[in-house]
Protein backbone atom coordinates (compact mmCIF):
# COMPACT_ATOMS: atom_id res chain seq x y z
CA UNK A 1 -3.20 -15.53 26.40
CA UNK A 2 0.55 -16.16 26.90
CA UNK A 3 1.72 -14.61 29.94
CA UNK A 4 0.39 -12.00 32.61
CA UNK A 5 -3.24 -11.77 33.86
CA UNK A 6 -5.94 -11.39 30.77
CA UNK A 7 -2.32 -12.46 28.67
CA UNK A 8 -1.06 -8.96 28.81
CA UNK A 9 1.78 -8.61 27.07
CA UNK A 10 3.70 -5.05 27.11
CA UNK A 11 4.84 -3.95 23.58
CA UNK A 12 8.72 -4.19 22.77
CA UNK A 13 11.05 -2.57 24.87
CA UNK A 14 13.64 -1.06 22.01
CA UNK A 15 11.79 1.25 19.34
CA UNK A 16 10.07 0.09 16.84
CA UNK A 17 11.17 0.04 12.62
CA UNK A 18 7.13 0.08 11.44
CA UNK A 19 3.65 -0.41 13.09
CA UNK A 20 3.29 -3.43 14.45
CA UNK A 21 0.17 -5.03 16.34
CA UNK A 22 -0.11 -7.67 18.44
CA UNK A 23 -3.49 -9.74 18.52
CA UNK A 24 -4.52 -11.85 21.54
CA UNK A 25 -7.36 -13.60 23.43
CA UNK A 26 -7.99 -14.24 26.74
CA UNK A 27 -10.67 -15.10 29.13
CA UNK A 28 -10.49 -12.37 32.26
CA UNK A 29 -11.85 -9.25 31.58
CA UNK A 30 -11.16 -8.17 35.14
CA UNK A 31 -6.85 -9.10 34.62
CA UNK A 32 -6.99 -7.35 31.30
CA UNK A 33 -8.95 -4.64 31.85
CA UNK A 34 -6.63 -3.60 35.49
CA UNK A 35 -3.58 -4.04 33.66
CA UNK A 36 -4.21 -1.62 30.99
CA UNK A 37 -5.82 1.36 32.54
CA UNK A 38 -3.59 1.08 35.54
CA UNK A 39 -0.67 1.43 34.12
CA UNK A 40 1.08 4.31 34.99
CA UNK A 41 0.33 6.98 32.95
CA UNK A 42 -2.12 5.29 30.95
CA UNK A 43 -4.83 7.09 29.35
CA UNK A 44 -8.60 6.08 28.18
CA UNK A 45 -9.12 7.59 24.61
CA UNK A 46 -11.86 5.93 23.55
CA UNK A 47 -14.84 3.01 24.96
CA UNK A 48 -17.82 1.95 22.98
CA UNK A 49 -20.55 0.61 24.88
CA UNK A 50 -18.90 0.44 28.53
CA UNK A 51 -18.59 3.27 31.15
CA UNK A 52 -15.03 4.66 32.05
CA UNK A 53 -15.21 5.97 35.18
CA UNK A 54 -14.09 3.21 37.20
CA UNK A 55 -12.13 0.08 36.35
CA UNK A 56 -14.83 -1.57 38.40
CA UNK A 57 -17.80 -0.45 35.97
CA UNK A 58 -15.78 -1.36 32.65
CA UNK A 59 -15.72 -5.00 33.95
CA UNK A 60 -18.72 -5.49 34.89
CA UNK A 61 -20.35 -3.80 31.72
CA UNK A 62 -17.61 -6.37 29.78
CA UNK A 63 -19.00 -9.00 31.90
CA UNK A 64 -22.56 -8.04 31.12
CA UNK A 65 -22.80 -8.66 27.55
CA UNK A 66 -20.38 -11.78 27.91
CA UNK A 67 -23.18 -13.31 29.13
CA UNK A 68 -25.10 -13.46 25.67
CA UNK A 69 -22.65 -16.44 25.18
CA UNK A 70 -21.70 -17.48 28.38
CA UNK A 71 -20.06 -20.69 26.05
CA UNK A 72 -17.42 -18.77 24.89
CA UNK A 73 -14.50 -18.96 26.72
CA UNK A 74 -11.74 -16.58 25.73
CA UNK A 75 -14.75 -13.83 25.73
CA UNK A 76 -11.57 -11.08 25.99
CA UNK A 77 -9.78 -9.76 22.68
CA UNK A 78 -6.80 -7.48 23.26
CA UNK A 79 -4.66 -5.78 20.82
CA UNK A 80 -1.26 -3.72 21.21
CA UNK A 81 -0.67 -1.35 18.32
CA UNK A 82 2.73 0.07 18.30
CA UNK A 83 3.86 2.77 16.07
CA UNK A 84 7.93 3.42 14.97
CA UNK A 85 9.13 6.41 17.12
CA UNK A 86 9.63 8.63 14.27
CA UNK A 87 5.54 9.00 13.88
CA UNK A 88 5.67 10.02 17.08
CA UNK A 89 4.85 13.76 16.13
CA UNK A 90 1.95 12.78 14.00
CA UNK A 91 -0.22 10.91 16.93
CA UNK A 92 -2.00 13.14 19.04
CA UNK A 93 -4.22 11.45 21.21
CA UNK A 94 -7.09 12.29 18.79
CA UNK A 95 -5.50 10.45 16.41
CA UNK A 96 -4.51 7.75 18.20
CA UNK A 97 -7.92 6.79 18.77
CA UNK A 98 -9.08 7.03 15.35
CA UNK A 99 -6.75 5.06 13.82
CA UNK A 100 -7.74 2.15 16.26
CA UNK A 101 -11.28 2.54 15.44
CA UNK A 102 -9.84 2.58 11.67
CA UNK A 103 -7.81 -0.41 12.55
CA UNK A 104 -11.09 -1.85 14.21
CA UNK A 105 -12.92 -1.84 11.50
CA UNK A 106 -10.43 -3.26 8.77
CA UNK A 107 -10.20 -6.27 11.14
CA UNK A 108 -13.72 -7.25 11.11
CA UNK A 109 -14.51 -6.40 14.56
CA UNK A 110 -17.11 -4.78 14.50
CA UNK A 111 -21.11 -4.32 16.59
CA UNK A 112 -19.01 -4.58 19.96
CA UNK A 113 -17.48 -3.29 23.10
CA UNK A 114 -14.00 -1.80 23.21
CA UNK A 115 -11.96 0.10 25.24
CA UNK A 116 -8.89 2.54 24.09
CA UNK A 117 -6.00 2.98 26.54
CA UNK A 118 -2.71 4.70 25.41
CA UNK A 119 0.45 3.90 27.33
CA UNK A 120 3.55 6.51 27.93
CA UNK A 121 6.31 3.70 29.33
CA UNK A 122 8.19 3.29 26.22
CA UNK A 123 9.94 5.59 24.22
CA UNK A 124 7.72 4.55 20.93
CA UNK A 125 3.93 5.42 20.75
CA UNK A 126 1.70 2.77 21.23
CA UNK A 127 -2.08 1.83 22.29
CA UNK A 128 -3.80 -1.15 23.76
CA UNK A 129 -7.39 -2.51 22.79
CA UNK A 130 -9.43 -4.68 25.12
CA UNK A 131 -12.81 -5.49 23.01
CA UNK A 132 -15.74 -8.19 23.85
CA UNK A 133 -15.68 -10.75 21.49
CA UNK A 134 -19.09 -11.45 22.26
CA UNK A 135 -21.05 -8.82 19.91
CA UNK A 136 -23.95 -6.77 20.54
CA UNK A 137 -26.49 -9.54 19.29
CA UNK A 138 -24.36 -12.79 21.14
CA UNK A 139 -22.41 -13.79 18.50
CA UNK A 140 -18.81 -14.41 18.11
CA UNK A 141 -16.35 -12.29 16.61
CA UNK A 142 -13.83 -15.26 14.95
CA UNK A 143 -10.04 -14.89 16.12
CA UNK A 144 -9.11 -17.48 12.86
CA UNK A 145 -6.40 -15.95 10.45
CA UNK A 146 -6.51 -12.76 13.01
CA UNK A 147 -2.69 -12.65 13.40
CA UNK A 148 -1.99 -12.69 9.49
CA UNK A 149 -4.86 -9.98 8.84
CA UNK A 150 -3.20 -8.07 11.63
CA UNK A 151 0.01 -8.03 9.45
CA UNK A 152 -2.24 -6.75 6.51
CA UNK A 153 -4.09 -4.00 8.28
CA UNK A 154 -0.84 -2.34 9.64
CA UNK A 155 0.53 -2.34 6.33
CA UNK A 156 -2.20 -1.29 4.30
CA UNK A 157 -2.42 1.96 7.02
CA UNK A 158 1.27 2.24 7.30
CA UNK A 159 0.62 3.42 3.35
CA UNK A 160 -2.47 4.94 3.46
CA UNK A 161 -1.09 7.56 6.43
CA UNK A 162 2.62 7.35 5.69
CA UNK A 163 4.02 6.18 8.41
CA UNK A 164 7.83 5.12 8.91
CA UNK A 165 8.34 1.81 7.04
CA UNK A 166 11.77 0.34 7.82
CA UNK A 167 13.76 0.20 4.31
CA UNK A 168 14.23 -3.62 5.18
CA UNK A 169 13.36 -6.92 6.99
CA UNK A 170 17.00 -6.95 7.96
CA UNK A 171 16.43 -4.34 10.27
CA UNK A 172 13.56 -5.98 12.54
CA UNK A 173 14.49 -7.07 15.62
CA UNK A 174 13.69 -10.87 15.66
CA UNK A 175 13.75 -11.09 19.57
CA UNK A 176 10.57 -9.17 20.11
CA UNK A 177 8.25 -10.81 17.65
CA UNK A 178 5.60 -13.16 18.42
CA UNK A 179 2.67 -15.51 16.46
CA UNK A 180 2.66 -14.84 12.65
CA UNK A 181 4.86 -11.74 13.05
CA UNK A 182 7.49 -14.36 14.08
CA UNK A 183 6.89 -17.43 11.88
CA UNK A 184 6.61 -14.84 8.66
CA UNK A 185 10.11 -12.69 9.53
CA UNK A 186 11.88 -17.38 10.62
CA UNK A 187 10.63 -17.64 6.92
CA UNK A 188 12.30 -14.55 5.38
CA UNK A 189 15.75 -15.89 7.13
CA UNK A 190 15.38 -19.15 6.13
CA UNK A 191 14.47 -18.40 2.59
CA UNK A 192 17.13 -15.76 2.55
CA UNK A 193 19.74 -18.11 2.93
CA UNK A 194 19.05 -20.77 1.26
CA UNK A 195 18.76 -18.73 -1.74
CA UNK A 196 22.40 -18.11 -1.49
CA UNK A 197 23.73 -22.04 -1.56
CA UNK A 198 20.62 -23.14 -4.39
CA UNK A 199 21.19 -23.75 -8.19
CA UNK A 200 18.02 -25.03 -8.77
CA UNK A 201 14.52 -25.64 -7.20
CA UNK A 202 15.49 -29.20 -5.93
CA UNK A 203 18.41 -27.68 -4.32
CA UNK A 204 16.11 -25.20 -2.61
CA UNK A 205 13.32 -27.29 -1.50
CA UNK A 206 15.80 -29.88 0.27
CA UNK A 207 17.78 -27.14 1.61
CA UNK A 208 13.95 -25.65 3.62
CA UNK A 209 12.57 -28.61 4.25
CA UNK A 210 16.03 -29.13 6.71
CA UNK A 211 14.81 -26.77 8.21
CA UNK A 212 10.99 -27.71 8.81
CA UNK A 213 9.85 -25.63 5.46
CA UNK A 214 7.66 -26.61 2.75
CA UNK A 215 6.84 -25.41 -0.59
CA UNK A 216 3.72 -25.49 -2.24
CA UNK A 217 2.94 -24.62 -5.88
CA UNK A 218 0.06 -23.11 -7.12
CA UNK A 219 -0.74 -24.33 -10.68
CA UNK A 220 -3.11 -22.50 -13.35
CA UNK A 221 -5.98 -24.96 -13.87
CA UNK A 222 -6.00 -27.57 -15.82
CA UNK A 223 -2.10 -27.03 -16.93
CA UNK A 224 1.40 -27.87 -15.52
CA UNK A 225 2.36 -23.89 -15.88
CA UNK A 226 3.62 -22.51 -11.91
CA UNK A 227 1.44 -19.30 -11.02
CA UNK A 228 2.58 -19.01 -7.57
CA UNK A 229 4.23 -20.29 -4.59
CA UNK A 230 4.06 -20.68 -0.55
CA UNK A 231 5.94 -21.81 1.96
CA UNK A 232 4.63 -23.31 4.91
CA UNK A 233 6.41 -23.68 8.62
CA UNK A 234 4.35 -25.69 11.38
CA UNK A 235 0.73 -24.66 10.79
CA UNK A 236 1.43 -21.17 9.30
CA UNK A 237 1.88 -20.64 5.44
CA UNK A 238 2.73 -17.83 3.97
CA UNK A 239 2.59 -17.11 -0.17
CA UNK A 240 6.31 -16.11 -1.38
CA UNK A 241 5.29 -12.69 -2.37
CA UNK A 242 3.69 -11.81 0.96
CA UNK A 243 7.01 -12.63 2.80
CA UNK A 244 9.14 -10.39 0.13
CA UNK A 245 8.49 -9.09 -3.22
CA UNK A 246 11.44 -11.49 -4.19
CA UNK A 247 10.16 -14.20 -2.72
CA UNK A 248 7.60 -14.75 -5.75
CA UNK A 249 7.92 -17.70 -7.76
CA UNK A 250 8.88 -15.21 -10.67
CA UNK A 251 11.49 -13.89 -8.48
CA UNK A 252 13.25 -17.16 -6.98
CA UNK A 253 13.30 -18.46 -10.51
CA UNK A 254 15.53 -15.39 -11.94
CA UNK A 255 17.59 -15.79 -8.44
CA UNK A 256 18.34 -19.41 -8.67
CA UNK A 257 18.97 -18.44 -13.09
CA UNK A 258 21.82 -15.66 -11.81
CA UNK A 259 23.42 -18.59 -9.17
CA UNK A 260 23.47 -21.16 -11.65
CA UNK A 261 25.18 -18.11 -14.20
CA UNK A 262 27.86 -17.46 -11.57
CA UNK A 263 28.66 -21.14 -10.40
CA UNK A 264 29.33 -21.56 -14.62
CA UNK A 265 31.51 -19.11 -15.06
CA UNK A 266 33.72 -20.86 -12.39
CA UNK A 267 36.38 -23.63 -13.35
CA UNK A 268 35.23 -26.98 -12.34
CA UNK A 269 37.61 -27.46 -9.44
CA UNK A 270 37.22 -24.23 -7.93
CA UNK A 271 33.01 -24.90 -7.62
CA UNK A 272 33.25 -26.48 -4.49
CA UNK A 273 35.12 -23.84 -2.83
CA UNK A 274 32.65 -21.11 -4.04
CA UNK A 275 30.18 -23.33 -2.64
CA UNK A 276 31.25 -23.65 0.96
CA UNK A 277 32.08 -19.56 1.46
CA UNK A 278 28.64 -18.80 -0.83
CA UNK A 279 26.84 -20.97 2.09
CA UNK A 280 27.36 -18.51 4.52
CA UNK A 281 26.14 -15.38 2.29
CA UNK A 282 22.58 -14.52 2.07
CA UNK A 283 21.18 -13.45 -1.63
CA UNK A 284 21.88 -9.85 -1.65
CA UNK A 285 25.66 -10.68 -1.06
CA UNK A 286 26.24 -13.56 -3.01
CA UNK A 287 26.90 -11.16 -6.88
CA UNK A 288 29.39 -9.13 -5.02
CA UNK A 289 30.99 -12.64 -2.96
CA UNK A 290 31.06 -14.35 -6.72
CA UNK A 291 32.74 -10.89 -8.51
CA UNK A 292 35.27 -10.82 -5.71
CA UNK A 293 36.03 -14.34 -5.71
CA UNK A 294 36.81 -14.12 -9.72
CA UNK A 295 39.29 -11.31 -9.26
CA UNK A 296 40.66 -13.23 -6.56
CA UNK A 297 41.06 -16.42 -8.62
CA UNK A 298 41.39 -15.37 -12.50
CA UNK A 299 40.05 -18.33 -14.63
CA UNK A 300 39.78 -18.80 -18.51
CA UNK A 301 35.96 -18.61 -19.65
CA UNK A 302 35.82 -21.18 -22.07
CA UNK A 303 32.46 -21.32 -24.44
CA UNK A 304 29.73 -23.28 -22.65
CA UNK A 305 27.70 -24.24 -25.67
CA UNK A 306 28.19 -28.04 -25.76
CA UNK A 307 27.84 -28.49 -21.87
CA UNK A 308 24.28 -30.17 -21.53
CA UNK A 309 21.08 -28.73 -19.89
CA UNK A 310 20.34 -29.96 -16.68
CA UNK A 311 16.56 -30.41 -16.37
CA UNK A 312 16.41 -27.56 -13.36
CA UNK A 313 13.31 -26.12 -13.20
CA UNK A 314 10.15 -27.34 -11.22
CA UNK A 315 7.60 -28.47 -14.56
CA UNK A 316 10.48 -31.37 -15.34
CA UNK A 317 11.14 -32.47 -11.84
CA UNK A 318 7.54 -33.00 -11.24
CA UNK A 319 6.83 -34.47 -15.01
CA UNK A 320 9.78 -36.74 -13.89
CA UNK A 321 8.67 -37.58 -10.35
CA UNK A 322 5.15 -38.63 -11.77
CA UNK A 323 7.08 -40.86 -14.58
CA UNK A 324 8.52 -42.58 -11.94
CA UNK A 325 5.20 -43.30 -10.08
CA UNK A 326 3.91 -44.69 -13.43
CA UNK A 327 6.63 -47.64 -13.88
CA UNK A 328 6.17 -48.40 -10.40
CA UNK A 329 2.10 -49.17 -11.15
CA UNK A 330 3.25 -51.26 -14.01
C-alpha cells in the first residue's frame, strides 16, 4: 500500500461526480484494521467470519486464517467505495452494506473474511472494506487486473441502481485519482487533444506516442480489416471504447474524416494558422473554432474534385510500411 499504516488511504476530500472505488493491498492487518474502525465516527456494518467487538479480536481472527498461507505477503485487501453526494439519500446503512457485499461478489472475492466500516468525515457517502486475501480453504484471492475490474463493477452498479453519473469526463477531478482510475481519465486528455490537431491516423499516432501513448489495432482474423483499437500508457492499456464511446476505432475514424473536411474547406495559406489556434482546442470545440474562423476569414470554396487522395487511413499505411520492409529483404 501507498501511504499510511495497512496503505490507508482516505477517500477524496471534494465530493464526488460518480462511484468510485479504490482497490489496495497491504500486509498489516493490525494498521488497517485500527485505522478504519477508529476513525471517528466510523461504523461496523457488516464482518464475515471475524468478531467485532474489539479491534483486538478482528486482528487476530484476520491473523488466524492468514496463516493458511503464511507465504503470502500482502495477506490485507482494502477497498474505499465512494458514492457522489447526491445518492446520499438513497444509502441507509442497510444499504450500504449490501451493495459492498454486491460489489464483493462482482469482484471475485469471494469464500473470505471481510469487514464493513462506514465513515461520516466527508461530506460524500462512502465505505471502507478490509478483506483476507487468504480464503477460507488457503488460497489466494488474485489482485491482477483488480483496479480495471474495479472501474467495471462501479459502473455496471452505478446503472443497475441509478446512481448519479457525472454527464462528462470533463468534470472529474484529475487531482484525486489514483492507479487505473488515473492512467484511464491521462488517456482521455491525451486522446482528447490530440484529436483536435490530427488529419489522419499517422498524425494521431505520432502526436500520442509524444506523449508516452501507443496504439494497438485489433485486426479480424486472417484479413487486413481494423475491428478495434487500444491505447496503451506504461503498463496499462485501455481499448478506445472503454475510455469513451468516441474513442472507438469507428469513432476516431469519422473524427479525423470531419478534421480533414474542415482543414479543406480552408485556402491553402490560411491552413497553417487554423492549425496552430486548432492545437489548443480539444474535439468537442474544434466544429465551432473552424465555423468561427470561416466567418472571420471569408474564403472562395473552389471545387475539390481534381485535388488527389492522400492515402490516410491505417490499411494503406501499414500495406505501405510492410512494402517497404520487403525491398529492404531484397
Amino acid at each position: 500500500m501507498s501511504s499510511g499504516p495497512g496503505g490507508d488511504q482516505p477517500p477524496p476530500a471534494n465530493p464526488l461526480p460518480q462511484m468510485i472505488g479504490k482497490v489496495m493491498t497491504g500486509k498489516s492487518f493490525s494498521g488497517c484494521v485500527r485505522y478504519v474502525v477508529q476513525k471517528e465516527g466510523a461504523r461496523v456494518l457488516a464482518a464475515e467470519g471475524i468478531r467485532t467487538d474489539s479491534v483486538s479480536a478482528m486482528v487476530a481472527d484476520f491473523h488466524l486464517q492468514r496463516q493458511l498461507n503464511p507465504e503470502l505477503g500482502k495477506a490485507v485487501g482494502h477497498i474505499a467505495l465512494s458514492w457522489s453526494i447526491h445518492d446520499k439519500e438513497k444509502l441507509s446503512e442497510e444499504v450500504m452494506a449490501e451493495r459492498a457485499r454486491e460489489y464483493l461478489e462482482k469482484m471475485g472475492i469471494k469464500d473470505t473474511q471481510y469487514l464493513v466500516v462506514e465513515h461520516r468525515d466527508r461530506e460524500h457517502p462512502h465505505l471502507h472494506i478490509v478483506y483476507n486475501r487468504v480464503d477460507y480453504h488457503g488460497k489466494t484471492i488474485p489482485d491482477k487486473l483488480q483496479r480495471r475490474r474495479n472501474a467495471q463493477v462501479c459502473r455496471e452498479m452505478t446503472e443497475r441502481h441509478g446512481y448519479y453519473l457525472a454527464p462528462g469526463k470533463e468534470q472529474v477531478n484529475r487531482q484525486h485519482l489514483t492507479g487505473a482510475d488515473k492512467t484511464k481519465y491521462a488517456l482521455h486528455d491525451a486522446i482528447s487533444s490530440a484529436l483536435g490537431k490530427a488529419t489522419s491516423w499517422q498524425e494521431l499516432e505520432a502526436l500520442l506516442q509524444q506523449k508516452g501513448i501507443t496504439l494497438h489495432y485489433k485486426y479480424r482474423s486472417g484479413t487486413e480489416q481494423v475491428q478495434g483499437i487500444s491505447f496503451r500508457q506504461g503498463e496499462i492499456s485501455f481499448k478506445g471504447s472503454a475510455i469513451s464511446r468516441n474513442f472507438s476505432y469507428k469513432g476516431i475514424s469519422k473524427q479525423l474524416e470531419r478534421n480533414r473536411q474542415q482543414e479543406a474547406l480552408l485556402a491553402p495559406e490560411m491552413r497553417p494558422q487554423l492549425r496552430h489556434q486548432a492545437s489548443q482546442t480539444t474535439v468537442p470545440e474544434r466544429a465551432a473554432f473552424t465555423e468561427a474562423f470561416l466567418a472571420r476569414h471569408p474564403i472562395s470554396l473552389a471545387p475539390t474534385q481534381g485535388q488527389p487522395e492522400e492515402a490516410l487511413n491505417h490499411h494503406h499505411f501499414r500495406k505501405k510500411k510492410r512494402r517497404k520492409k520487403k525491398r529492404r529483404h531484397l
